[in-house]
Protein backbone atom coordinates (compact mmCIF):
# COMPACT_ATOMS: atom_id res chain seq x y z
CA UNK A 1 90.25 54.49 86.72
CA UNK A 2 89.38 57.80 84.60
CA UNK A 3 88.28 57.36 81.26
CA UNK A 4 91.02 58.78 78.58
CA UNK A 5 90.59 60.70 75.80
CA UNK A 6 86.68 61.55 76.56
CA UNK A 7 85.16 64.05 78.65
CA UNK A 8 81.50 65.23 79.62
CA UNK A 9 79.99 67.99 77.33
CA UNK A 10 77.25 68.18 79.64
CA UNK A 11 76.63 66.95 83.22
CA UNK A 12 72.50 67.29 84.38
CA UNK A 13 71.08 68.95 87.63
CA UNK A 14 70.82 66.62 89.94
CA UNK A 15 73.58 64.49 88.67
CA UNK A 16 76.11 62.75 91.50
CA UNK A 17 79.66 64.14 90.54
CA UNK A 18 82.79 63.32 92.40
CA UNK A 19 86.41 65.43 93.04
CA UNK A 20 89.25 64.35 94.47
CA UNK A 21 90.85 67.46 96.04
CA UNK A 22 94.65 67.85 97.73
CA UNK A 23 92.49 69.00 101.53
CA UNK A 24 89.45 66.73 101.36
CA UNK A 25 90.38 63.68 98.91
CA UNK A 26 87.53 61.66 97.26
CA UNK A 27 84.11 63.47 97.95
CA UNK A 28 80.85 63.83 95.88
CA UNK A 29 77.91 66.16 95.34
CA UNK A 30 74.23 66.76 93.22
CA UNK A 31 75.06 69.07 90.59
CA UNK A 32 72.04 72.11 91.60
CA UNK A 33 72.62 74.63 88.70
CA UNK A 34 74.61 74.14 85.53
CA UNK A 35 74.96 78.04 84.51
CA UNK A 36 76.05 79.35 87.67
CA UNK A 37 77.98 82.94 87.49
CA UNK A 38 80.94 83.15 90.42
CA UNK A 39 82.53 86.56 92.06
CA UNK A 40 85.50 86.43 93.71
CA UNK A 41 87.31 89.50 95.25
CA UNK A 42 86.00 91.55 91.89
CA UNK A 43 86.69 88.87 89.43
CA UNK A 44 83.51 87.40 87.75
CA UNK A 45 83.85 83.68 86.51
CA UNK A 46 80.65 82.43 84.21
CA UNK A 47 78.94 79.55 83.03
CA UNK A 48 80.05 77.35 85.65
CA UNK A 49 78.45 74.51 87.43
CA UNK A 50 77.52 74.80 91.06
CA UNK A 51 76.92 71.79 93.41
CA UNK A 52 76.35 70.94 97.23
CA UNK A 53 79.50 71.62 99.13
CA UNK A 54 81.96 68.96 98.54
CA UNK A 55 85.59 71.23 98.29
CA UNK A 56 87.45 72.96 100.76
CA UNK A 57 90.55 75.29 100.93
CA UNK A 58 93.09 73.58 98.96
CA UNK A 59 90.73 71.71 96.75
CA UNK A 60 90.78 73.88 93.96
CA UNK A 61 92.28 72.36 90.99
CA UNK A 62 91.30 68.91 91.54
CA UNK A 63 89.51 66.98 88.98
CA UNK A 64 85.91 66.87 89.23
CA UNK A 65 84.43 63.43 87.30
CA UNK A 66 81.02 61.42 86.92
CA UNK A 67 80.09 57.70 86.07
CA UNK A 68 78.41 57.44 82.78
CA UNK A 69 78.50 54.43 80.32
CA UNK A 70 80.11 52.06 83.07
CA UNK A 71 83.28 54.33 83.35
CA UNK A 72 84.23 57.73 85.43
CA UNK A 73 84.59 60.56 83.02
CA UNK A 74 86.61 64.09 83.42
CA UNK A 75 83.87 66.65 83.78
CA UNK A 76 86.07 69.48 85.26
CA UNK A 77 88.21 71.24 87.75
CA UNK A 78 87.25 72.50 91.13
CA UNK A 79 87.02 76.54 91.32
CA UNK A 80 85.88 77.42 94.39
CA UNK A 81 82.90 77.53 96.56
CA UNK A 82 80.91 79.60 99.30
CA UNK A 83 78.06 80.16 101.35
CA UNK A 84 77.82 79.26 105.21
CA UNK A 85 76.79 76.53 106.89
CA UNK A 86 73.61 74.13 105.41
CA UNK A 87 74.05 76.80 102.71
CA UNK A 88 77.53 76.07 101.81
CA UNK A 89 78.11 75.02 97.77
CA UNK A 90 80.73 74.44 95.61
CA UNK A 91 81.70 75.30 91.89
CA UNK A 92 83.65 74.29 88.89
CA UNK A 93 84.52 74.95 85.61
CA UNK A 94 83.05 72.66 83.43
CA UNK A 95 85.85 70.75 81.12
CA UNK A 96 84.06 72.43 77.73
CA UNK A 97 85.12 75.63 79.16
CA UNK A 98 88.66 74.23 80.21
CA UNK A 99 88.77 73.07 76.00
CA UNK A 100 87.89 76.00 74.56
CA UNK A 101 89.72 78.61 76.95
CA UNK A 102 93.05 76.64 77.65
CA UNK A 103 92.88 74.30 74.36
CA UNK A 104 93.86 71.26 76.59
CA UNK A 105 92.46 67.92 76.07
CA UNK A 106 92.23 65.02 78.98
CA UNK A 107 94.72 62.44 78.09
């Protein structure tokens, strides 16, 4: 069950997140940057957090979430990734930037 009503305002490096994603279901990841800047085809997306690779095509969009204080908490939604190989990684857009941007709340 996701925690209502309460999201993460932070999420550390090194932290274990999880998504669940419409291609690869339930997966999860380290979190290895938290300010991570993102180009696709000429559009640049900032201040987003960038972990192993744990989305694939068709993933985007799906809610990204940690444990903390005995509970899974939103923490935000799956943008993208890239990279080849061992050097694959993912990103998303952390649910602060979600707030202020799209003034939506978890419910």
């Amino acid at each position: 069950t996701i925690r209502t009503y309460f999201y993460m305002t932070s999420v550390p490096k090194n932290s274990t997140v999880y998504k669940v994603g419409s291609t690869t279901y339930k997966t999860s990841a380290k979190v290895t940057s938290t300010n991570y800047d993102f180009t696709v085809e000429g559009q640049t997306f900032t201040n987003l957090t960038k972990t192993e690779s744990f989305t694939d095509s068709g993933d985007s969009g799906g809610l990204v979430y940690m444990y903390f204080e005995d509970s899974y908490v939103p923490a935000g939604l799956v943008k993208g990734g890239g990279g080849v190989w061992i050097f694959s990684y993912s990103v998303y857009v952390k649910a602060t930037e979600v707030l202020e941007q799209m003034n939506v709340y978890p419910y």
